[in-house]
C-alpha atoms as a PDB file:
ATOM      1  CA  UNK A   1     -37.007  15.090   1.113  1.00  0.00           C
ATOM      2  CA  UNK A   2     -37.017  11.520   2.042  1.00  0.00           C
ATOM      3  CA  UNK A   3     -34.382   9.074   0.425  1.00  0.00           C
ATOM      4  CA  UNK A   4     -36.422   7.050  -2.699  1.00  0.00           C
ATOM      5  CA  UNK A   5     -38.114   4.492  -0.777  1.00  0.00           C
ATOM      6  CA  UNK A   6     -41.005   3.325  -3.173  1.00  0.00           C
ATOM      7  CA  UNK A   7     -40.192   1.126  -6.221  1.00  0.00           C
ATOM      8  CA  UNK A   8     -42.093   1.006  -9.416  1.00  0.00           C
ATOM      9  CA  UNK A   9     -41.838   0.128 -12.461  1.00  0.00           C
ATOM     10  CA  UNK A  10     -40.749   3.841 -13.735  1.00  0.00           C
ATOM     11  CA  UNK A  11     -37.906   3.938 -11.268  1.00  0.00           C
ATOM     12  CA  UNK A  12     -38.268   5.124  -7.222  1.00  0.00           C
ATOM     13  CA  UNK A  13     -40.245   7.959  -5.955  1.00  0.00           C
ATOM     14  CA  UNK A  14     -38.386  11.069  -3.847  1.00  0.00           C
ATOM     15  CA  UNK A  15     -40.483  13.045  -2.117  1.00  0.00           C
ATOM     16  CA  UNK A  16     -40.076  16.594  -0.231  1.00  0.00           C
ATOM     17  CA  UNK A  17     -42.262  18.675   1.249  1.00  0.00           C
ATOM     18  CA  UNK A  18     -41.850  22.316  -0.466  1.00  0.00           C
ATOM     19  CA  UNK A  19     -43.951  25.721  -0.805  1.00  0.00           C
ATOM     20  CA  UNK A  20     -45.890  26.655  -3.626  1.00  0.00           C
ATOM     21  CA  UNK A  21     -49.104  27.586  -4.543  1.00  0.00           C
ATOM     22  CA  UNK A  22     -49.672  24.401  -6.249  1.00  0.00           C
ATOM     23  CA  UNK A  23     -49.577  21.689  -3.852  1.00  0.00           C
ATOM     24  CA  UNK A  24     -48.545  18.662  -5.416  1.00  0.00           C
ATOM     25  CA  UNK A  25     -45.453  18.600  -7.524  1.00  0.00           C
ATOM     26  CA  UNK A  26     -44.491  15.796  -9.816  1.00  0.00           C
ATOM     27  CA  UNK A  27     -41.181  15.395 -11.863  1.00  0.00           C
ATOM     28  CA  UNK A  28     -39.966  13.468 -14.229  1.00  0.00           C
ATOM     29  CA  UNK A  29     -36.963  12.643 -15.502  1.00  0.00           C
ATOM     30  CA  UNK A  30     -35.770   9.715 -17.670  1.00  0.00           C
ATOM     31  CA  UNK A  31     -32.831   8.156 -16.042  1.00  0.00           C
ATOM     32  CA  UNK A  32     -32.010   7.612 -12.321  1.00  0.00           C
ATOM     33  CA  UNK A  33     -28.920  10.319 -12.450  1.00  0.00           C
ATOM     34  CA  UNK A  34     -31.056  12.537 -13.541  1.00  0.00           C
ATOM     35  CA  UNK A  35     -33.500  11.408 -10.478  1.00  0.00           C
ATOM     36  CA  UNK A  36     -31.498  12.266  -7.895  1.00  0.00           C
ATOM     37  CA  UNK A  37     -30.152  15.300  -9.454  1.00  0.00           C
ATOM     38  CA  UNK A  38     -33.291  16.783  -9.136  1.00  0.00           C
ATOM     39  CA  UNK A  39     -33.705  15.384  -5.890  1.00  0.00           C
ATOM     40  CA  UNK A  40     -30.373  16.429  -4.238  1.00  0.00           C
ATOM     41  CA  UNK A  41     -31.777  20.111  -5.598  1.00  0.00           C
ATOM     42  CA  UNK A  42     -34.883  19.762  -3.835  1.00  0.00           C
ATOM     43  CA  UNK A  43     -33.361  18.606  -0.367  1.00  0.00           C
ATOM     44  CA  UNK A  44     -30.723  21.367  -0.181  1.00  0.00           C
ATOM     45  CA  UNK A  45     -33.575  24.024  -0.983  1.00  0.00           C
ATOM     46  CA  UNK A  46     -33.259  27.413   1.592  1.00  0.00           C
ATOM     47  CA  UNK A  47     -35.983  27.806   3.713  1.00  0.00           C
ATOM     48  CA  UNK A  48     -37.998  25.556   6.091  1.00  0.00           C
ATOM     49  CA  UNK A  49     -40.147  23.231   4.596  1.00  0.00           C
ATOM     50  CA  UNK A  50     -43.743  24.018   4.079  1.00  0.00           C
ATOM     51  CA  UNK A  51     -47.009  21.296   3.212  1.00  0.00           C
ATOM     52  CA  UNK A  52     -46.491  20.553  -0.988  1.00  0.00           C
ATOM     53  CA  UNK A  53     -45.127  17.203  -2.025  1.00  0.00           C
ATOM     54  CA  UNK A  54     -42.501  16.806  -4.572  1.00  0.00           C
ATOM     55  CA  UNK A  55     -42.650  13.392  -6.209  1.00  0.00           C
ATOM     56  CA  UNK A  56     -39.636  12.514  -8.903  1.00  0.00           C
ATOM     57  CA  UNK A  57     -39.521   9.917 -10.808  1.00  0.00           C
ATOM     58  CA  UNK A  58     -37.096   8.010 -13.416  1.00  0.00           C
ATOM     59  CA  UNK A  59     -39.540   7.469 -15.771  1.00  0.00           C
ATOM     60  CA  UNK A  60     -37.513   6.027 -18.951  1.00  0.00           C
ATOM     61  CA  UNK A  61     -35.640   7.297 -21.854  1.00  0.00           C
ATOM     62  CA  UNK A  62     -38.332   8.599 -24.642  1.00  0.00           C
ATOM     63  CA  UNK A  63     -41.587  10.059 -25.293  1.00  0.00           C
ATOM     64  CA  UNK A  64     -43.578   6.862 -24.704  1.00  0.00           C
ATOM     65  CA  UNK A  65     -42.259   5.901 -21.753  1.00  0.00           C
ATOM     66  CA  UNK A  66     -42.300   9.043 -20.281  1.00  0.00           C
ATOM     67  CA  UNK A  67     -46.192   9.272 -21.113  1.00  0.00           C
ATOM     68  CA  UNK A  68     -46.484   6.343 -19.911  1.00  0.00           C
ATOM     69  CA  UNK A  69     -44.905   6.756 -16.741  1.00  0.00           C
ATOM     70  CA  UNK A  70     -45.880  10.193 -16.431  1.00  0.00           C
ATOM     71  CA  UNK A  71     -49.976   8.780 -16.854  1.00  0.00           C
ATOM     72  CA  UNK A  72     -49.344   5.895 -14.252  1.00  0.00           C
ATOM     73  CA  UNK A  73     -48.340   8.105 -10.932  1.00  0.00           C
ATOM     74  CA  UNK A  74     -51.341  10.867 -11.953  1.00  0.00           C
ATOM     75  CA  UNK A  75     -53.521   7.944 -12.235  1.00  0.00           C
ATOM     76  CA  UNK A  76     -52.110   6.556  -8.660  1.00  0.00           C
ATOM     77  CA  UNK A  77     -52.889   9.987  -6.811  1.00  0.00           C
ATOM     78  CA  UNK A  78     -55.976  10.433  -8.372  1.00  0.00           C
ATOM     79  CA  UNK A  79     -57.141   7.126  -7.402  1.00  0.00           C
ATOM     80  CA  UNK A  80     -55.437   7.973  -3.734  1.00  0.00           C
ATOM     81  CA  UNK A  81     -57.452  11.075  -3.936  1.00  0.00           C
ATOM     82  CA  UNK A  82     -54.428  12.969  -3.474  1.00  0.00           C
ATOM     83  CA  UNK A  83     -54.078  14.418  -7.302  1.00  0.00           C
ATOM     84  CA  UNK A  84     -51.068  16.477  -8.507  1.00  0.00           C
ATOM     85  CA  UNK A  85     -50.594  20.128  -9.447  1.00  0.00           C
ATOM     86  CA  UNK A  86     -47.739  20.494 -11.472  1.00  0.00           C
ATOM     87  CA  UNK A  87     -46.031  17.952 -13.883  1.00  0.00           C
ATOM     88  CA  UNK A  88     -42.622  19.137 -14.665  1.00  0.00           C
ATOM     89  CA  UNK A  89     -40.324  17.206 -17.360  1.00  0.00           C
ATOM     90  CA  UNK A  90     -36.955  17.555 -16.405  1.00  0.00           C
ATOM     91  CA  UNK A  91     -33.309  16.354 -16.840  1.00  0.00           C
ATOM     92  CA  UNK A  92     -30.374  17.471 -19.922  1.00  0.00           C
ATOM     93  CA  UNK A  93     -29.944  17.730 -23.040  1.00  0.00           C
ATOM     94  CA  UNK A  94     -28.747  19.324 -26.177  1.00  0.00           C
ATOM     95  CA  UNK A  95     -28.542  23.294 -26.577  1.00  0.00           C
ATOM     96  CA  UNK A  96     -28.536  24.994 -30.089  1.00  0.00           C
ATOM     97  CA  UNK A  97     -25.511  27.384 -29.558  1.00  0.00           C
ATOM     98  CA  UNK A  98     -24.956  29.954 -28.904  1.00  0.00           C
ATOM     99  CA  UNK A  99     -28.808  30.410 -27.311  1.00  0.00           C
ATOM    100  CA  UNK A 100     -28.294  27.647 -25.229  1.00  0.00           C
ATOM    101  CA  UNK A 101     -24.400  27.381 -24.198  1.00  0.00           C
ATOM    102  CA  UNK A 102     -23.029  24.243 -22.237  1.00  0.00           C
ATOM    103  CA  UNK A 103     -24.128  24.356 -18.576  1.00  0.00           C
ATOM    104  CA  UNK A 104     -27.276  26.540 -18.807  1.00  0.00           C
ATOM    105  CA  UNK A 105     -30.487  26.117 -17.773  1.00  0.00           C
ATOM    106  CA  UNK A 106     -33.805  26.496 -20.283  1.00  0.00           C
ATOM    107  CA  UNK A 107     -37.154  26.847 -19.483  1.00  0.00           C
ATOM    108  CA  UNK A 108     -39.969  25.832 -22.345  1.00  0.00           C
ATOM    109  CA  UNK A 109     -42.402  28.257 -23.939  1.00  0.00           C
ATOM    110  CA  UNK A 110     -43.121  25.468 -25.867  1.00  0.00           C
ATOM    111  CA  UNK A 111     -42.817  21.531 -25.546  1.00  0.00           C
ATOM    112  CA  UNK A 112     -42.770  20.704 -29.595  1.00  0.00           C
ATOM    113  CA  UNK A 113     -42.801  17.043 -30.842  1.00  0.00           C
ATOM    114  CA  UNK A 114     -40.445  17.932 -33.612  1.00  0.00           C
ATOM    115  CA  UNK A 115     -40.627  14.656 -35.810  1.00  0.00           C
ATOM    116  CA  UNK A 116     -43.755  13.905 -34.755  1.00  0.00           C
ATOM    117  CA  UNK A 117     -45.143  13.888 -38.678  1.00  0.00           C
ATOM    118  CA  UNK A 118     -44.515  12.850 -42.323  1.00  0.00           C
ATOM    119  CA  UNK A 119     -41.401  13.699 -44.439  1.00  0.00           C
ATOM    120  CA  UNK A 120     -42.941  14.472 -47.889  1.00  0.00           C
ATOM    121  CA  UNK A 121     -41.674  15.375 -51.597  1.00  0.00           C
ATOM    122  CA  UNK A 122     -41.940  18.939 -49.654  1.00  0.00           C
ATOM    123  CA  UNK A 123     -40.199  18.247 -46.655  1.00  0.00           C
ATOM    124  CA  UNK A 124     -41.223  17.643 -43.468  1.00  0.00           C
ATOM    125  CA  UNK A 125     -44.956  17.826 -42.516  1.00  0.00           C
ATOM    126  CA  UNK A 126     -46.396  18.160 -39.160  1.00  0.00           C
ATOM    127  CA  UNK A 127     -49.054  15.943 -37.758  1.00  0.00           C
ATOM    128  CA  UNK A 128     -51.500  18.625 -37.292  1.00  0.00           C
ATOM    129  CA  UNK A 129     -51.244  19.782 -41.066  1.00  0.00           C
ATOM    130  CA  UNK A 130     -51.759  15.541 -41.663  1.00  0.00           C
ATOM    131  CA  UNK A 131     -54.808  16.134 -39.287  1.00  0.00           C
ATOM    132  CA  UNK A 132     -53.723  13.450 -36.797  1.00  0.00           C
ATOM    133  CA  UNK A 133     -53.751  15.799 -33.246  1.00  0.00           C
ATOM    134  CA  UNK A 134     -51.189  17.722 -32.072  1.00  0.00           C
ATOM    135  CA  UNK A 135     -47.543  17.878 -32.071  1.00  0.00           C
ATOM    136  CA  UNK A 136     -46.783  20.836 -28.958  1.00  0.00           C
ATOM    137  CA  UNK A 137     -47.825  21.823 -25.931  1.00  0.00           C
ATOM    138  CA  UNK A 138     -47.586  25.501 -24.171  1.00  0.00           C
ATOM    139  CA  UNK A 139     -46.497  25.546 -20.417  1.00  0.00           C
ATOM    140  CA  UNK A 140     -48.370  28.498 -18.544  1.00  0.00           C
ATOM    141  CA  UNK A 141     -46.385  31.648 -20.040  1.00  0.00           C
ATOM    142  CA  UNK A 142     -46.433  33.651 -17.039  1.00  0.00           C
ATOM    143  CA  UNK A 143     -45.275  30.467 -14.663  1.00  0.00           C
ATOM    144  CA  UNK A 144     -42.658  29.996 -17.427  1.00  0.00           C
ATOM    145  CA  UNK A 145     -41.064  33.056 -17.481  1.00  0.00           C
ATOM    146  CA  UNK A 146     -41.128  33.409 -13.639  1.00  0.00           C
ATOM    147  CA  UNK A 147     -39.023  30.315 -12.830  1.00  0.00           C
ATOM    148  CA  UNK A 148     -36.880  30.913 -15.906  1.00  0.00           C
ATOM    149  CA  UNK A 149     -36.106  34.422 -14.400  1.00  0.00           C
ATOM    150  CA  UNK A 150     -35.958  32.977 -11.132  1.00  0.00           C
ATOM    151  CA  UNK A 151     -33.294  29.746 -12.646  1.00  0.00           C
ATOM    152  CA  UNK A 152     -31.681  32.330 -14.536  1.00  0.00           C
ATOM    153  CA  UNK A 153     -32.353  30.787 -17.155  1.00  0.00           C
ATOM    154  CA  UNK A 154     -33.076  31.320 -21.112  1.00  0.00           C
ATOM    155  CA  UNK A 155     -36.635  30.607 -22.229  1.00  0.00           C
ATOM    156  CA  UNK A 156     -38.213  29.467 -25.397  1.00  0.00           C
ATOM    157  CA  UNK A 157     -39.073  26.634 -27.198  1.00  0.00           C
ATOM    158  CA  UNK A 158     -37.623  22.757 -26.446  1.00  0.00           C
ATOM    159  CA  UNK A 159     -37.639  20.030 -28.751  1.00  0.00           C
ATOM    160  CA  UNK A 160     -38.813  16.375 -28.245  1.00  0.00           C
ATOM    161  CA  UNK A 161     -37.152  14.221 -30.699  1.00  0.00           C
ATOM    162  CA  UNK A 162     -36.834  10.087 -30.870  1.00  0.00           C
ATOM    163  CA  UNK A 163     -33.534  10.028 -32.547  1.00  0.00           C
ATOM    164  CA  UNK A 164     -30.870  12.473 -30.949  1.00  0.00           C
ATOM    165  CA  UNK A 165     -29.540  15.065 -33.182  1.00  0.00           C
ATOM    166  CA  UNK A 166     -25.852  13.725 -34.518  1.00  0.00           C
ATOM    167  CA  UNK A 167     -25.370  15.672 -37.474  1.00  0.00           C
ATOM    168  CA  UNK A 168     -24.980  19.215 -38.877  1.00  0.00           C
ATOM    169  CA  UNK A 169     -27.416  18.761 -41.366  1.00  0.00           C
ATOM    170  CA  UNK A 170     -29.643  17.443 -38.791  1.00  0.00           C
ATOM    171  CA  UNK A 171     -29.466  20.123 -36.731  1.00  0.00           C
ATOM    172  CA  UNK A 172     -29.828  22.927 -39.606  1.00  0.00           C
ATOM    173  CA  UNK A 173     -32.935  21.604 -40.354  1.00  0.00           C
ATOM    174  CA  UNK A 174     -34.406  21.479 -36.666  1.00  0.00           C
ATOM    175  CA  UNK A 175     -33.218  24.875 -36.428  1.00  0.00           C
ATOM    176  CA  UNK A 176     -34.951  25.904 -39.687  1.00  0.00           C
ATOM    177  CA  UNK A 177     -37.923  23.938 -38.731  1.00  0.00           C
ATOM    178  CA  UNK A 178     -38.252  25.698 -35.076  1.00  0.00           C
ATOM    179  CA  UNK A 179     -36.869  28.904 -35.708  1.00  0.00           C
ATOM    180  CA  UNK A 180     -36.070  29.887 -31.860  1.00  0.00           C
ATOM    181  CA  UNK A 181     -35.563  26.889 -30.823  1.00  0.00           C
ATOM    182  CA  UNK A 182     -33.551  26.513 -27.530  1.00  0.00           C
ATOM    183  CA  UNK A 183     -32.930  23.010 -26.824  1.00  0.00           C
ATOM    184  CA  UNK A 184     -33.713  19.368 -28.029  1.00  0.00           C
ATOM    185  CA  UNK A 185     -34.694  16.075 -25.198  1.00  0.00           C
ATOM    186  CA  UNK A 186     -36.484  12.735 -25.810  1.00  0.00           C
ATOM    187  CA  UNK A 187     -39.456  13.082 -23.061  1.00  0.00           C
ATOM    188  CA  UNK A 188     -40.489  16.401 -23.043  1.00  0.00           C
ATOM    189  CA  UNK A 189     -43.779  16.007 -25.122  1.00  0.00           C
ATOM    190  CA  UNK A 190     -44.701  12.550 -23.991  1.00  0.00           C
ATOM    191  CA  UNK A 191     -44.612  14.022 -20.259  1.00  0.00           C
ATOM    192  CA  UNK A 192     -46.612  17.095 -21.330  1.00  0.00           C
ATOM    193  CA  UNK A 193     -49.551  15.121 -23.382  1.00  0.00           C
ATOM    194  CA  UNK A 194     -49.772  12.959 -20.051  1.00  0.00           C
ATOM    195  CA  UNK A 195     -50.799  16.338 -18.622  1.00  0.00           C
ATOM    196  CA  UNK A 196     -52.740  17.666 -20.901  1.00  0.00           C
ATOM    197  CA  UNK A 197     -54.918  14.656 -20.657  1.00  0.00           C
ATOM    198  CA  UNK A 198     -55.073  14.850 -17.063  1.00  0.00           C
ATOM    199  CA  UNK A 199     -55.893  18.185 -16.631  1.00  0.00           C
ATOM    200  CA  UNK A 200     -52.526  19.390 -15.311  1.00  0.00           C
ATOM    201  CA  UNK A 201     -50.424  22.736 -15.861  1.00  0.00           C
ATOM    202  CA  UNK A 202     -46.850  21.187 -17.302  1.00  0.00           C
ATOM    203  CA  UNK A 203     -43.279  22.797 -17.269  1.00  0.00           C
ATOM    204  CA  UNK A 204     -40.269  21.458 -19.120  1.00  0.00           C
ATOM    205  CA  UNK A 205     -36.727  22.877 -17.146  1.00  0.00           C
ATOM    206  CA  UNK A 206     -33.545  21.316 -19.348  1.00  0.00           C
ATOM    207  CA  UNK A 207     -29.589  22.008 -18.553  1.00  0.00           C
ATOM    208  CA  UNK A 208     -27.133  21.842 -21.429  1.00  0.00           C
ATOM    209  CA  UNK A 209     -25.283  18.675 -21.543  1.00  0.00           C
ATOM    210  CA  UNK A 210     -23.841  18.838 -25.337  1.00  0.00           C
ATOM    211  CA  UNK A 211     -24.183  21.492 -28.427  1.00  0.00           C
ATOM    212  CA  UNK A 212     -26.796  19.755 -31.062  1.00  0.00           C
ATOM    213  CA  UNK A 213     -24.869  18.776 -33.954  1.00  0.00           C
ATOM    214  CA  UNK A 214     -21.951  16.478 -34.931  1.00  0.00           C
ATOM    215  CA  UNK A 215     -22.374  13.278 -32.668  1.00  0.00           C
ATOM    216  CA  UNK A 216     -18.948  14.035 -30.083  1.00  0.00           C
ATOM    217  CA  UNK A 217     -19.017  12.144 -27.020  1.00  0.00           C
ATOM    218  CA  UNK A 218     -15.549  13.799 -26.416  1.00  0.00           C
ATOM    219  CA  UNK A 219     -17.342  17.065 -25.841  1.00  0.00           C
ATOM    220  CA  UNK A 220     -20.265  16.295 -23.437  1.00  0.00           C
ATOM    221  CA  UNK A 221     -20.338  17.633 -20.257  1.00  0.00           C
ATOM    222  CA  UNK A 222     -22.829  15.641 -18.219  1.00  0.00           C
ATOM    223  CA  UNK A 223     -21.806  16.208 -14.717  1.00  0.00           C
ATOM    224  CA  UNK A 224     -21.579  19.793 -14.870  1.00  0.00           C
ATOM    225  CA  UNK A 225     -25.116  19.816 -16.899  1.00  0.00           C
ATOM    226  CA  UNK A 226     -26.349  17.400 -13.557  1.00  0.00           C
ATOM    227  CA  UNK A 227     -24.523  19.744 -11.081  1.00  0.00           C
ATOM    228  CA  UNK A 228     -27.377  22.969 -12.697  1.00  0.00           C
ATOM    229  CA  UNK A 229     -29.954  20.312 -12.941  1.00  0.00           C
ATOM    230  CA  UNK A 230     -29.271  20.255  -9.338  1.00  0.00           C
ATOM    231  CA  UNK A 231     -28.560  24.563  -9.024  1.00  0.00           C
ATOM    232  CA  UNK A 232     -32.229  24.952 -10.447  1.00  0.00           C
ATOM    233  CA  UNK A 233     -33.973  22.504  -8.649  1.00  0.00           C
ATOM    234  CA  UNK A 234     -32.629  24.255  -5.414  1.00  0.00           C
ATOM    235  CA  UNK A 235     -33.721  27.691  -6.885  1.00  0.00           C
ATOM    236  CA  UNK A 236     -37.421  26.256  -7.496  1.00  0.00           C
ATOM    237  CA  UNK A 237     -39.418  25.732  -5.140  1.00  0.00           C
ATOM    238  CA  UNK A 238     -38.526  30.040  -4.256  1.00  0.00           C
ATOM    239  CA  UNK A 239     -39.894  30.610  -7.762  1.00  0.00           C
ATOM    240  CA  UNK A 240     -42.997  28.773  -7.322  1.00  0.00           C
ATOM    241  CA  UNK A 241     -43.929  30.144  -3.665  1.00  0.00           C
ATOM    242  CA  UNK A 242     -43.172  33.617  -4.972  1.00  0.00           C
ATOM    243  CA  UNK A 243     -45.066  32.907  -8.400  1.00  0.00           C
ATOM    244  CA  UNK A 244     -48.003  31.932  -5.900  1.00  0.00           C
ATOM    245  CA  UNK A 245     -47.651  35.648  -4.729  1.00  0.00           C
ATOM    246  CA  UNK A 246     -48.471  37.164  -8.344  1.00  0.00           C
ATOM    247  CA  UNK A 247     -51.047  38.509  -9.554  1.00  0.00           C
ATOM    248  CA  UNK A 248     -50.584  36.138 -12.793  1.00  0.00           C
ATOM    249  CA  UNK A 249     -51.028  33.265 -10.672  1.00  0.00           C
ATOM    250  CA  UNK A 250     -54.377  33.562 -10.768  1.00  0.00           C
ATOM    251  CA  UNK A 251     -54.176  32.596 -14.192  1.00  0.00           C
ATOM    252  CA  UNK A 252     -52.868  29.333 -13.927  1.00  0.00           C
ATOM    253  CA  UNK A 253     -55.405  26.329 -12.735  1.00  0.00           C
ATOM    254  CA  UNK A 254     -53.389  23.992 -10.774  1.00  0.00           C
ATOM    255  CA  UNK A 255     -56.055  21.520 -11.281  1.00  0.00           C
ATOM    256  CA  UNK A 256     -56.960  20.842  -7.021  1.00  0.00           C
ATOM    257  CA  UNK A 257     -60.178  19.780  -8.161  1.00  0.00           C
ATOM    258  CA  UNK A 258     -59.291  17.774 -11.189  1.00  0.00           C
ATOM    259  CA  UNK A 259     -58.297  14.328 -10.041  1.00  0.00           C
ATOM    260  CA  UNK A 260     -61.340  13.883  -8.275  1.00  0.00           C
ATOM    261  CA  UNK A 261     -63.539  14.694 -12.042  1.00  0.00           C
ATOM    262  CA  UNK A 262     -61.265  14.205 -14.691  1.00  0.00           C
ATOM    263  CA  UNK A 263     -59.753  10.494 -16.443  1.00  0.00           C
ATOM    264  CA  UNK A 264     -56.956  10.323 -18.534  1.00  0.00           C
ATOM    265  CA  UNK A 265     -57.210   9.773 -22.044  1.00  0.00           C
END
């Protein structure tokens, strides 16, 4: 890992060379803290290093300018014709408790735009039932349970939202809305629709800053949810070289070919 030298608009660029069967690793966070959480993870990773790139990048605080950043660097290394492999969204946020306790790590099953839609007379309507596209994304199930296992940590669905969570109420209906749900962010979904429209396999890995619910600052814990941020970057690229060893793996397309035949929409 090389100290962020390259500055863009999204934030500077960290890069370190790691194993894994899927050669070219992207993350993004939102916020520079976040950045270089992830990054001090990836430098102080066991084992020697091996011939994948991990880029991370700061790429704003929301789901459009995390698509938006997220779009720009997969449209740089395609046009470099060096393409990534792996998009993962990254950083903390808020855990539904008791699934998703202070200081814990969650992996996405799913990466769900949660007011992406119309409140109605009825409630809440999604935009797929208003027939406007699509409002989540799946990560690779078998990828997704291996790092969880491998992060030790819990593994199910993660919110996007615009507006974080400050109220009880708030929270009940999310809850009610997503039964399962593990954990609520603002990028998530804007990082995985970059993907999908590239092409590109997409994970979501969240630590637990704050409990979702009454707004109190008072109670956050952001250091310790950067110090896992940094824990489970460390513990990744192990899960992804021995993911690369599974049968499963197979099943996931890591896209080597798609930068050089595929735009962006």
């Amino acid at each position: 890992m090389t100290d962020p030298t390259t500055s863009t608009s999204t934030g500077s660029t960290a890069s370190r060379a790691l194993r894994s069967p899927f050669g070219r690793l992207l993350v993004v966070t939102a916020v520079a803290a976040e950045r270089e959480a992830v990054a001090a993870g990836l430098r102080t990773a066991p084992g020697p290093p091996a011939d994948v790139i991990a880029d991370v990048i700061a790429g704003g605080v929301g789901p459009a300018a995390a698509a938006a950043a997220t779009a720009n660097a997969l449209a740089r290394a395609d046009a470099a014709g060096d393409p990534y492999h792996l998009v993962v969204s990254a950083g903390i946020g808020g855990g539904f408790a008791p699934a998703a306790p202070l200081g814990s790590v969650v992996v996405a099953a799913s990466i769900v735009a949660a007011d992406l839609g119309a409140e109605t007379a009825d409630g809440f309507t999604p935009v797929e039932e208003l027939g406007f596209g699509t409002s989540g994304h799946l990560p690779p199930a078998a990828l997704g349970k291996a790092v969880a296992e491998a992060l030790a940590a819990v593994y199910g669905p993660v919110l996007t939202v615009s507006t974080a969570t400050g109220t009880a109420r708030r929270a009940a209906e999310l809850s009610e809305r997503h039964p399962g749900a593990l954990a609520e962010a603002m990028e998530g979904f804007g990082v995985a629709q970059a993907a999908a429209a590239g092409g590109v396999p997409v994970l979501e890995i969240r630590t637990v800053s704050n409990r979702i619910g009454p707004r109190d600052r008072a109670s956050w814990r952001i250091g310790p949810a950067l110090a896992a941020l940094t824990t489970a970057f460390a513990r990744l690229p192990a899960a992804l070289e021995n993911f690369g060893k599974h049968p499963a793996a197979t099943e996931v397309d890591p896209g080597h070919d798609r930068g050089r035949n595929r735009g962006h929409g």
